[in-house]
C-alpha atoms as a PDB file:
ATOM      1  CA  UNK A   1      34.314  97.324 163.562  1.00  0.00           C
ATOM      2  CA  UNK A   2      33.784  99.691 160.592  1.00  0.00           C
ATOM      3  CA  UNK A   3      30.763  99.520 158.323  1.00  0.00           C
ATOM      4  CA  UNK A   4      33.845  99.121 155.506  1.00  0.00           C
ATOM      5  CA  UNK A   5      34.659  95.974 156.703  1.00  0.00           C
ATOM      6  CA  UNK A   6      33.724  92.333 156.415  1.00  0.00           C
ATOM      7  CA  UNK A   7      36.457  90.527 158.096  1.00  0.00           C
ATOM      8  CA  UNK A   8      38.731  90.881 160.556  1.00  0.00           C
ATOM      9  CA  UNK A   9      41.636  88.799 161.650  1.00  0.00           C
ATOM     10  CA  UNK A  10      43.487  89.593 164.695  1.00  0.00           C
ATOM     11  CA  UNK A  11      46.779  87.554 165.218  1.00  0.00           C
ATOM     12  CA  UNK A  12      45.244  84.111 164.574  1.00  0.00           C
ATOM     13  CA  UNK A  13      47.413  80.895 164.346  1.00  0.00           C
ATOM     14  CA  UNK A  14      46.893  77.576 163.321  1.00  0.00           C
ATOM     15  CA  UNK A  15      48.863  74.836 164.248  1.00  0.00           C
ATOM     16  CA  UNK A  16      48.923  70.547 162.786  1.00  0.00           C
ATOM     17  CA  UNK A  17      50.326  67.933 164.919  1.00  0.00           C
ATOM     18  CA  UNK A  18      52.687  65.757 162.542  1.00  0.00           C
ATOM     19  CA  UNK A  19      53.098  62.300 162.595  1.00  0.00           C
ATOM     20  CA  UNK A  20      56.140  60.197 164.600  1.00  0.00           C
ATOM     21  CA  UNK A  21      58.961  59.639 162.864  1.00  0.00           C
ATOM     22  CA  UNK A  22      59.789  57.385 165.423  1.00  0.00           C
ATOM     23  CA  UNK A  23      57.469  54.733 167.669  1.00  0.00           C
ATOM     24  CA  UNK A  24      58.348  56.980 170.623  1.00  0.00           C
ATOM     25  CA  UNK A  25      59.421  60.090 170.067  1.00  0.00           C
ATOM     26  CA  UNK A  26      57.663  63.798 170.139  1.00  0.00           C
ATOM     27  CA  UNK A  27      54.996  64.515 167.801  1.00  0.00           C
ATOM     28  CA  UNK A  28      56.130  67.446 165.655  1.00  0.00           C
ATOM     29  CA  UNK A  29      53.920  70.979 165.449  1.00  0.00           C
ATOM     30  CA  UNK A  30      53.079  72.377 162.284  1.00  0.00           C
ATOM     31  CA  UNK A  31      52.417  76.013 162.424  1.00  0.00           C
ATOM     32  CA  UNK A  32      50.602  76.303 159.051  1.00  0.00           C
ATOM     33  CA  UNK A  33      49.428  79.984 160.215  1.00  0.00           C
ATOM     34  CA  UNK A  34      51.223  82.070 162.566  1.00  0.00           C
ATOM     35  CA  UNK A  35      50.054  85.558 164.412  1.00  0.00           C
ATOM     36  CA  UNK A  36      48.137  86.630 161.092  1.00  0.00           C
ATOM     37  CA  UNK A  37      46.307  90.016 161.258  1.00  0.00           C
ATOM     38  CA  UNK A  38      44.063  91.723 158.513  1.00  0.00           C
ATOM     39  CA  UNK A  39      41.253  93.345 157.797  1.00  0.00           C
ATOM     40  CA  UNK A  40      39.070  92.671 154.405  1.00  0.00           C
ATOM     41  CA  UNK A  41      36.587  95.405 153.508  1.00  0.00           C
ATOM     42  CA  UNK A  42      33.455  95.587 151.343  1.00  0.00           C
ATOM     43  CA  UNK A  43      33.675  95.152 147.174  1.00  0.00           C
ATOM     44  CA  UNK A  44      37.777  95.378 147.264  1.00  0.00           C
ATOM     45  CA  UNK A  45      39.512  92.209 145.823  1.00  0.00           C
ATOM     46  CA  UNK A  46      42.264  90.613 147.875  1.00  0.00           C
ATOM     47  CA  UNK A  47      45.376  89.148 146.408  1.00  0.00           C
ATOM     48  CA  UNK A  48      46.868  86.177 148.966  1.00  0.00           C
ATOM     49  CA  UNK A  49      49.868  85.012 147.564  1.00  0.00           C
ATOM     50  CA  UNK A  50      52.695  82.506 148.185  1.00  0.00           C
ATOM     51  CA  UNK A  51      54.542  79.597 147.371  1.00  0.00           C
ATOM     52  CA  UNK A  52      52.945  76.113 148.334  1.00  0.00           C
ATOM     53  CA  UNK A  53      53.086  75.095 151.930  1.00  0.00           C
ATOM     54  CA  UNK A  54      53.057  78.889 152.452  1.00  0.00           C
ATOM     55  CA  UNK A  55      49.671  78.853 154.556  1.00  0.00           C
ATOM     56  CA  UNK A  56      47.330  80.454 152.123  1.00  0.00           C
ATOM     57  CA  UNK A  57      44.737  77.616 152.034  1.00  0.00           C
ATOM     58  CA  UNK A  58      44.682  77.138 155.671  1.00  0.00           C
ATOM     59  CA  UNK A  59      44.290  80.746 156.176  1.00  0.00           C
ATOM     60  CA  UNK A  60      40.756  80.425 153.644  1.00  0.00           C
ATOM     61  CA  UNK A  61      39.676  77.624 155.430  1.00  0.00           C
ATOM     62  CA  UNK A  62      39.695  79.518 158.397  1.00  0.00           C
ATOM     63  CA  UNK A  63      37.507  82.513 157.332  1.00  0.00           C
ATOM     64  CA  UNK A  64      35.242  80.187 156.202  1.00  0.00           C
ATOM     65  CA  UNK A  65      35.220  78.340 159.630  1.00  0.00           C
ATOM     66  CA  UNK A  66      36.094  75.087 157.793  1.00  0.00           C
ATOM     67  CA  UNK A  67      39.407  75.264 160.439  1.00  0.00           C
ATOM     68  CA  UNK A  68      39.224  76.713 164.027  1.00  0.00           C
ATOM     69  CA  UNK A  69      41.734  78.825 165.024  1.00  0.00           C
ATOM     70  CA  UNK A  70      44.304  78.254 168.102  1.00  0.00           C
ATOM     71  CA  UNK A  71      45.084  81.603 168.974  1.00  0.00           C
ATOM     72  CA  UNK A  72      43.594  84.815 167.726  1.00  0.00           C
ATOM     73  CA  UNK A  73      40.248  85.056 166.474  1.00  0.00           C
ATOM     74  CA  UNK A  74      38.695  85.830 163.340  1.00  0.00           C
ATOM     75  CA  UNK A  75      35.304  88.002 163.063  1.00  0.00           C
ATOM     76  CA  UNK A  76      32.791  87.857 160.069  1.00  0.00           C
ATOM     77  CA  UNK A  77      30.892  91.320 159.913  1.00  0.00           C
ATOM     78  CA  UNK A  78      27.338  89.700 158.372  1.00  0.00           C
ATOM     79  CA  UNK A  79      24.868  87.748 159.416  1.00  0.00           C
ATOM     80  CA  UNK A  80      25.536  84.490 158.204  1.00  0.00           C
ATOM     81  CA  UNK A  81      29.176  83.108 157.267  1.00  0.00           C
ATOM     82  CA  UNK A  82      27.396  79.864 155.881  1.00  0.00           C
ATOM     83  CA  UNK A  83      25.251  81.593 153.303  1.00  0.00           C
ATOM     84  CA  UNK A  84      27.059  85.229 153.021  1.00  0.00           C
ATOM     85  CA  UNK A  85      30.987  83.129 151.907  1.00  0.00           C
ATOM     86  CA  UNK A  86      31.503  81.027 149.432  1.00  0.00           C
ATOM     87  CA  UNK A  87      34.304  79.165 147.812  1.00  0.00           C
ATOM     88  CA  UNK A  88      35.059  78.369 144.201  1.00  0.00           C
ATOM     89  CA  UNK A  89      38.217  75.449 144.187  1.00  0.00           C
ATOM     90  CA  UNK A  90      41.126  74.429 142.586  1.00  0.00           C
ATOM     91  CA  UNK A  91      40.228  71.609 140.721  1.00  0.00           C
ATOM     92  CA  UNK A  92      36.629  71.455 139.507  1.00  0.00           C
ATOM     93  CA  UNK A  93      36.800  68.136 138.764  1.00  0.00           C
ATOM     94  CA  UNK A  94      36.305  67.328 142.175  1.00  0.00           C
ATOM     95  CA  UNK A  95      34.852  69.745 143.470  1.00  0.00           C
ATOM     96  CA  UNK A  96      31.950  68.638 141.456  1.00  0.00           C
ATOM     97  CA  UNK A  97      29.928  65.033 142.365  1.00  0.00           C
ATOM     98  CA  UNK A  98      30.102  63.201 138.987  1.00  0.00           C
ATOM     99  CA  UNK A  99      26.783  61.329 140.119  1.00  0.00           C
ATOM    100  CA  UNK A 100      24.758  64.524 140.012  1.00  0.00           C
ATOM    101  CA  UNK A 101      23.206  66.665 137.087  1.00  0.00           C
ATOM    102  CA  UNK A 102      24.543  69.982 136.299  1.00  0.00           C
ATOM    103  CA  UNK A 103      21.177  71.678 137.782  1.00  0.00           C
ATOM    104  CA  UNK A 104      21.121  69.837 140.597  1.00  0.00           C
ATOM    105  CA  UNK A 105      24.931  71.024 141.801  1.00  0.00           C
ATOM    106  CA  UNK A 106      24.196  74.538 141.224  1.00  0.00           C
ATOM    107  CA  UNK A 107      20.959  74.272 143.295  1.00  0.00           C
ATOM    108  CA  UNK A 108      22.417  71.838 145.920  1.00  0.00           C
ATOM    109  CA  UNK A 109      23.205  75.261 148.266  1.00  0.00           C
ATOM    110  CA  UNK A 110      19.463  76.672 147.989  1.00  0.00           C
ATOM    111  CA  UNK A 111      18.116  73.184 149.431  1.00  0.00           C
ATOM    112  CA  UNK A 112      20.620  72.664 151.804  1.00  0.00           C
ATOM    113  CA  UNK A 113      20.578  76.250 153.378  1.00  0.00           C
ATOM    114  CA  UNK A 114      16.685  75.996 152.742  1.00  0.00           C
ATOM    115  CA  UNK A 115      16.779  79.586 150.692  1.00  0.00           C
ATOM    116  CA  UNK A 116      13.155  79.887 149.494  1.00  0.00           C
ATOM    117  CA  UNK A 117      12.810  81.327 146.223  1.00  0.00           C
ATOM    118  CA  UNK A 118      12.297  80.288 142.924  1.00  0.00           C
ATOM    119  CA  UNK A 119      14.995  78.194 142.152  1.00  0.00           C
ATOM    120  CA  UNK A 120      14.401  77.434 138.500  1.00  0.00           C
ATOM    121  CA  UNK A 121      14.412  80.696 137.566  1.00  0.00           C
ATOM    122  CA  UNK A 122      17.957  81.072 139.827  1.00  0.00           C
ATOM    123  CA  UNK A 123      19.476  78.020 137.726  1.00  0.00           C
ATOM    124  CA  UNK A 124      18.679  79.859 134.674  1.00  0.00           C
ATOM    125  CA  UNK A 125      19.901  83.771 135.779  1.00  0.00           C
ATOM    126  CA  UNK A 126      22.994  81.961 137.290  1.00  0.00           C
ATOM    127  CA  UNK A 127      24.116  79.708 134.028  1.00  0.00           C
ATOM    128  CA  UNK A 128      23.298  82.916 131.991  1.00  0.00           C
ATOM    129  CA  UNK A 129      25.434  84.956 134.365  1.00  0.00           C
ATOM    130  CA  UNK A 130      29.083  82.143 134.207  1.00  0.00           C
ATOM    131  CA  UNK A 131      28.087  81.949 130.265  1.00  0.00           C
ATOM    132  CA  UNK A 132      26.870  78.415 129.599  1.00  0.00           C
ATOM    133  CA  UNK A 133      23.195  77.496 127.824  1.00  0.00           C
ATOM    134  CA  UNK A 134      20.541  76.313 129.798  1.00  0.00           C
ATOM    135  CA  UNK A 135      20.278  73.478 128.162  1.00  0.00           C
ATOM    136  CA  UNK A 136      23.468  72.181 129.872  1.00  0.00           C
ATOM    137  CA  UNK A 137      21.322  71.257 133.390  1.00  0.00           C
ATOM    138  CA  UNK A 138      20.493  67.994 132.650  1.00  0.00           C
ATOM    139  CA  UNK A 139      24.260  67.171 131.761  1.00  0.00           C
ATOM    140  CA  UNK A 140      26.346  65.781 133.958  1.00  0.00           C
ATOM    141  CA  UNK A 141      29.748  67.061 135.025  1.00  0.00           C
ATOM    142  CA  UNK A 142      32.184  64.713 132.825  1.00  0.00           C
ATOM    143  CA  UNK A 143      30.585  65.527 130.070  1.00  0.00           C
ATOM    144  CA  UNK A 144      32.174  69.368 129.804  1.00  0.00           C
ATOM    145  CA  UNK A 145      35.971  70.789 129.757  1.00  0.00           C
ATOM    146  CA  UNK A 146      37.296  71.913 132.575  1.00  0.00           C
ATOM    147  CA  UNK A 147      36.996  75.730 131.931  1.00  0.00           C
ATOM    148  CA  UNK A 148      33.245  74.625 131.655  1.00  0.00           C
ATOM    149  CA  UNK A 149      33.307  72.777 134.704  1.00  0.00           C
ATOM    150  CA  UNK A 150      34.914  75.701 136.703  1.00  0.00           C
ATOM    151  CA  UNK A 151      32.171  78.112 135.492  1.00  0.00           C
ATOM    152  CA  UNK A 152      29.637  75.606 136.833  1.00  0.00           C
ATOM    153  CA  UNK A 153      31.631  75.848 140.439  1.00  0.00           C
ATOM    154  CA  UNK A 154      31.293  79.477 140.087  1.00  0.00           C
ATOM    155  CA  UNK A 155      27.186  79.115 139.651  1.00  0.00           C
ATOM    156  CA  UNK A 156      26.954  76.774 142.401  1.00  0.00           C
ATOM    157  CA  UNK A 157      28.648  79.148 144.435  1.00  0.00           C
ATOM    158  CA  UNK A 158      26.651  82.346 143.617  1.00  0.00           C
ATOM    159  CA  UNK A 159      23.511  80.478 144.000  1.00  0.00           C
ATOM    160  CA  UNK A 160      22.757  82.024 147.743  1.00  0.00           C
ATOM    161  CA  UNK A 161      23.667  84.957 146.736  1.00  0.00           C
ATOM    162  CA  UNK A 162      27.151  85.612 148.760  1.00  0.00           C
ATOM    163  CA  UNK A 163      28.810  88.785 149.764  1.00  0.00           C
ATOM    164  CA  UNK A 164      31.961  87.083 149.704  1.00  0.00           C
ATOM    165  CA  UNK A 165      33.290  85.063 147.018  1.00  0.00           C
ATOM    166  CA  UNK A 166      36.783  83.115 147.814  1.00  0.00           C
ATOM    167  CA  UNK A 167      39.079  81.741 144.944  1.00  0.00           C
ATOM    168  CA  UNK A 168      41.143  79.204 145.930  1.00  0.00           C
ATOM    169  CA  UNK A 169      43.707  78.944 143.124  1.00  0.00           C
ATOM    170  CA  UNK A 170      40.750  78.905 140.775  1.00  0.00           C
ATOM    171  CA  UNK A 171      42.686  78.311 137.013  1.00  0.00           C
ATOM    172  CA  UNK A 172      45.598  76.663 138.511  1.00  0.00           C
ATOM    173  CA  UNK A 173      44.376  73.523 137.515  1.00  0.00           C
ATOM    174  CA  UNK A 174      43.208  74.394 133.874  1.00  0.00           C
ATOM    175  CA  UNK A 175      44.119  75.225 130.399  1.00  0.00           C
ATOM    176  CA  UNK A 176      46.189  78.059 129.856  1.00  0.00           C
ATOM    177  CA  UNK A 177      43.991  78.970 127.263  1.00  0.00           C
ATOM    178  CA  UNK A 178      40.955  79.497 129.227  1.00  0.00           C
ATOM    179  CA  UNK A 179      43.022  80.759 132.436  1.00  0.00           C
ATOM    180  CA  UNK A 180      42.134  84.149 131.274  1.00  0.00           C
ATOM    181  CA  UNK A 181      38.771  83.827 130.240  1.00  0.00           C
ATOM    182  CA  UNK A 182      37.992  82.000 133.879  1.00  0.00           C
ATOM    183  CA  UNK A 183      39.032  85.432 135.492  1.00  0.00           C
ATOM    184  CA  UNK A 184      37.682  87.761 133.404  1.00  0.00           C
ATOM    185  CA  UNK A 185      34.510  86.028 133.947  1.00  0.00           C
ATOM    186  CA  UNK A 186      35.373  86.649 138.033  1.00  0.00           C
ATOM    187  CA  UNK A 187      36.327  90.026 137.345  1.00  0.00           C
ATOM    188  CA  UNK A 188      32.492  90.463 135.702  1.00  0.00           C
ATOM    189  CA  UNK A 189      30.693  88.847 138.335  1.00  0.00           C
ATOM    190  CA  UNK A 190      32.387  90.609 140.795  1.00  0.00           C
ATOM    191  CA  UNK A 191      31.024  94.266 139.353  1.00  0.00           C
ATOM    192  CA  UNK A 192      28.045  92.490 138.333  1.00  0.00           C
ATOM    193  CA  UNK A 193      27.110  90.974 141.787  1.00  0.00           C
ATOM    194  CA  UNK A 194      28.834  93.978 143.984  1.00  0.00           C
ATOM    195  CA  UNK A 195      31.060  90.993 145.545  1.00  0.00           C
ATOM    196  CA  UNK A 196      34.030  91.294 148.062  1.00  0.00           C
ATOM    197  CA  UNK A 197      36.711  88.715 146.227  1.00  0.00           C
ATOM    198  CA  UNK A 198      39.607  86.633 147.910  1.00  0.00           C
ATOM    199  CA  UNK A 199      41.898  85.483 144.980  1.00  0.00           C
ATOM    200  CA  UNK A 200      44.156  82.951 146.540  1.00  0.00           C
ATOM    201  CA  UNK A 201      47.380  82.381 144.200  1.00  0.00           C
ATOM    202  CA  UNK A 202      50.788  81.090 143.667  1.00  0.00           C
ATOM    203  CA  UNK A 203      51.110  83.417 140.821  1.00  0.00           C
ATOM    204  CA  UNK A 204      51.669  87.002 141.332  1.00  0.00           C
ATOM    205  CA  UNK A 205      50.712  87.741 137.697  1.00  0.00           C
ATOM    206  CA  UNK A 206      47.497  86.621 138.041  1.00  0.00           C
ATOM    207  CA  UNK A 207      46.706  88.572 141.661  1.00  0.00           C
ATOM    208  CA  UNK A 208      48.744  92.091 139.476  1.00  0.00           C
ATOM    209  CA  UNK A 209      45.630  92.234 137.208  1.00  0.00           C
ATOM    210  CA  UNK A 210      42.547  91.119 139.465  1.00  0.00           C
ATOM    211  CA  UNK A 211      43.361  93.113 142.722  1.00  0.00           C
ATOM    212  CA  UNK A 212      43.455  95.681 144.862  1.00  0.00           C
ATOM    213  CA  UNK A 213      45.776  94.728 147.756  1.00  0.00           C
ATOM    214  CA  UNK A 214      47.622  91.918 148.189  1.00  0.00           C
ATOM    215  CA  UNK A 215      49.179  89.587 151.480  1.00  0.00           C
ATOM    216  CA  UNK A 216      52.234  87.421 150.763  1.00  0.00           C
ATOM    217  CA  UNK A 217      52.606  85.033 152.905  1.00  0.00           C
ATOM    218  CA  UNK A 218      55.585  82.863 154.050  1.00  0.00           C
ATOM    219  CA  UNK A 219      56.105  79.891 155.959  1.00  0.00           C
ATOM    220  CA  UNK A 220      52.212  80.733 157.737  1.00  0.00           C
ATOM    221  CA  UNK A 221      53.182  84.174 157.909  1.00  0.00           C
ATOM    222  CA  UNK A 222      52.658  87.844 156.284  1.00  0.00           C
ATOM    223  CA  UNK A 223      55.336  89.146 155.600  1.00  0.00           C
ATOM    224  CA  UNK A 224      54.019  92.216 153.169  1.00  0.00           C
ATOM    225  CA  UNK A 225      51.407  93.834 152.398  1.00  0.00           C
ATOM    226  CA  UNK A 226      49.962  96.777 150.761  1.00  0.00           C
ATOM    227  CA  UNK A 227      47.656  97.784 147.715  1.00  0.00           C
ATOM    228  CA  UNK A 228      48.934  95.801 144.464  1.00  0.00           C
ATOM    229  CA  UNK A 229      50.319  99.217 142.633  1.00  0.00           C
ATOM    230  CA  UNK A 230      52.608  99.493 145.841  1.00  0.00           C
ATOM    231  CA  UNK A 231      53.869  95.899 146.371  1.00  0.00           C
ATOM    232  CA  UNK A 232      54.564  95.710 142.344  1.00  0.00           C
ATOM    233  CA  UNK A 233      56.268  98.385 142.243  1.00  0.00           C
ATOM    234  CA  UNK A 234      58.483  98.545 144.619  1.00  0.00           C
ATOM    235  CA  UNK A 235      58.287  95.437 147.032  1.00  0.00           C
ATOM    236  CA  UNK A 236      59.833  95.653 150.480  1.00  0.00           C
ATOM    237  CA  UNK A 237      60.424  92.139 151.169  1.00  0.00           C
ATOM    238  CA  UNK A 238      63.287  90.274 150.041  1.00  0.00           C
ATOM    239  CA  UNK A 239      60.723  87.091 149.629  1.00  0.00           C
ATOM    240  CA  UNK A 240      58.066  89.319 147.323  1.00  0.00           C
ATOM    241  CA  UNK A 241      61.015  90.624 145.140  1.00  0.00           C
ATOM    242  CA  UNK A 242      62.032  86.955 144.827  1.00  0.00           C
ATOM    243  CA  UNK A 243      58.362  85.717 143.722  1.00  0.00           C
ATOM    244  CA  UNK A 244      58.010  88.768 140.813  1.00  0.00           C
ATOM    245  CA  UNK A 245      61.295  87.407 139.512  1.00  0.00           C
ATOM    246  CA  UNK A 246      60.712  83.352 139.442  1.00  0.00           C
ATOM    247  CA  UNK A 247      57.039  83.755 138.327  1.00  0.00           C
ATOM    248  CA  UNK A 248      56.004  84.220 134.959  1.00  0.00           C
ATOM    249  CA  UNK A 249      53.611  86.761 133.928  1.00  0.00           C
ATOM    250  CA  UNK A 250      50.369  87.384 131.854  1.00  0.00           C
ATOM    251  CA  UNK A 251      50.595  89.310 129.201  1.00  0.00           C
ATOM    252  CA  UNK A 252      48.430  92.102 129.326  1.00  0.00           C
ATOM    253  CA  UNK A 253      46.334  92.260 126.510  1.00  0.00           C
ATOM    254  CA  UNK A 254      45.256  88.251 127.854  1.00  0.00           C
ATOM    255  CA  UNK A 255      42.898  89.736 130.268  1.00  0.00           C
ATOM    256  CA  UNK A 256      40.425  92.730 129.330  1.00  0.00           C
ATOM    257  CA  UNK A 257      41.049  95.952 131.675  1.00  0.00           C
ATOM    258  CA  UNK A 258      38.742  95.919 134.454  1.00  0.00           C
ATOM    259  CA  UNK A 259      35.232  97.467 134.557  1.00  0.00           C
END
């Protein structure tokens, strides 16, 4: 495996049994990912796009071992997938436990991976870093917006210090008026922090201005791919050309030009 590359994913597929329809009959297959192949390489950002249902989330849950794959295999360069990729959710809301300060849900990954260092002085860099006062630790999570509650997800997942940071439809589920602020923030930390970033998205608009290269998947499969200038400019897939028509865009002067 190159030095250039963090993951690599070699014609893995995923499969769900589905319930009976009927008290006896065959259980259904679900083949949520199917004979998917790619290779992710250090500090690029990596668009995965699709419609729902399209196998994007399964396909993040399986780089970060969350699902085990029934074919094909899927190798993580570093030395610890645990500590080395995190993920930042859709909805923050529940991503976050509502019974637990804001200091002690940023932290919560330094106890539990046992990272010894001096963690009040981490809370601090880290709610400097996602733009939100100090002060805010001893709140607890219903108590911000949900732009503010997404930035707190984004601490909690820096906190160990990853080399990959995954974005699973990350301002999907907020305002439209802090969509943009949410990723420029990710576009910061990323130069900031020297990350490799997965943006997972419905919305090709969003993945135009963060990424590099992009994967659209359909129906558990890829079915393009190729760096974001290429695909937007002249997709090869009847299913791509289809998403850049039905989804609306960003303007650009919402989101800052990248570092």
């Amino acid at each position: 495996m190159s030095a250039d590359v963090l993951f690599r994913v070699e014609h893995v597929t995923r499969m769900f049994l589905l319930p009976r329809t009927r008290l006896f009959a065959a259980r259904r297959v679900l083949t949520a990912v199917d004979d998917v192949s790619f290779e992710l390489r250090r500090e690029e950002t990596l668009g995965v796009v699709g419609e729902s249902g399209s196998g994007k989330t399964t396909l993040m849950k399986l780089l970060l071992g969350l699902e085990r794959p029934d074919a094909g295999s899927v190798a993580y360069l570093g030395t610890s997938l645990r500590r080395e990729v995190q993920v930042v959710f859709q909805d923050p809301a529940s991503a976050l436990d509502p019974r637990m300060r804001v200091g002690e849900i940023i932290l919560e990954p330094l106890r539990v991976l046992r990272i010894q260092e001096d963690h009040q002085a981490r809370l601090a860099e880290l709610m400097e870093a996602v733009g939100l006062s100090r002060a805010y630790a001893r709140r607890y999570p219903h108590e911000f917006s949900g732009g503010q509650r997404q930035r707190i997800a984004i601490a909690r997942a820096l906190a160990p210090r990853p080399r990959v940071l995954i974005g699973d439809e990350p301002v999907s589920a907020l305002d439209v008026s802090v969509r943009a602020q949410i990723l420029n923030l990710l576009e910061d930390l990323r130069v900031g922090f020297q990350l490799t970033l997965i943006l997972v998205s419905h919305d090709l608009s969003v993945v135009r201005h963060m990424t590099d290269r992009v994967l659209v998947m359909q129906q558990g499969r890829i079915v393009e791919e190729g760096t974001t200038r290429d695909v937007f400019r002249a997709p090869r897939h009847p299913y791509t050309r289809l998403l850049l028509d039905s989804i609306p865009r960003l303007r650009r002067q919402t989101l800052r030009p990248r570092l």
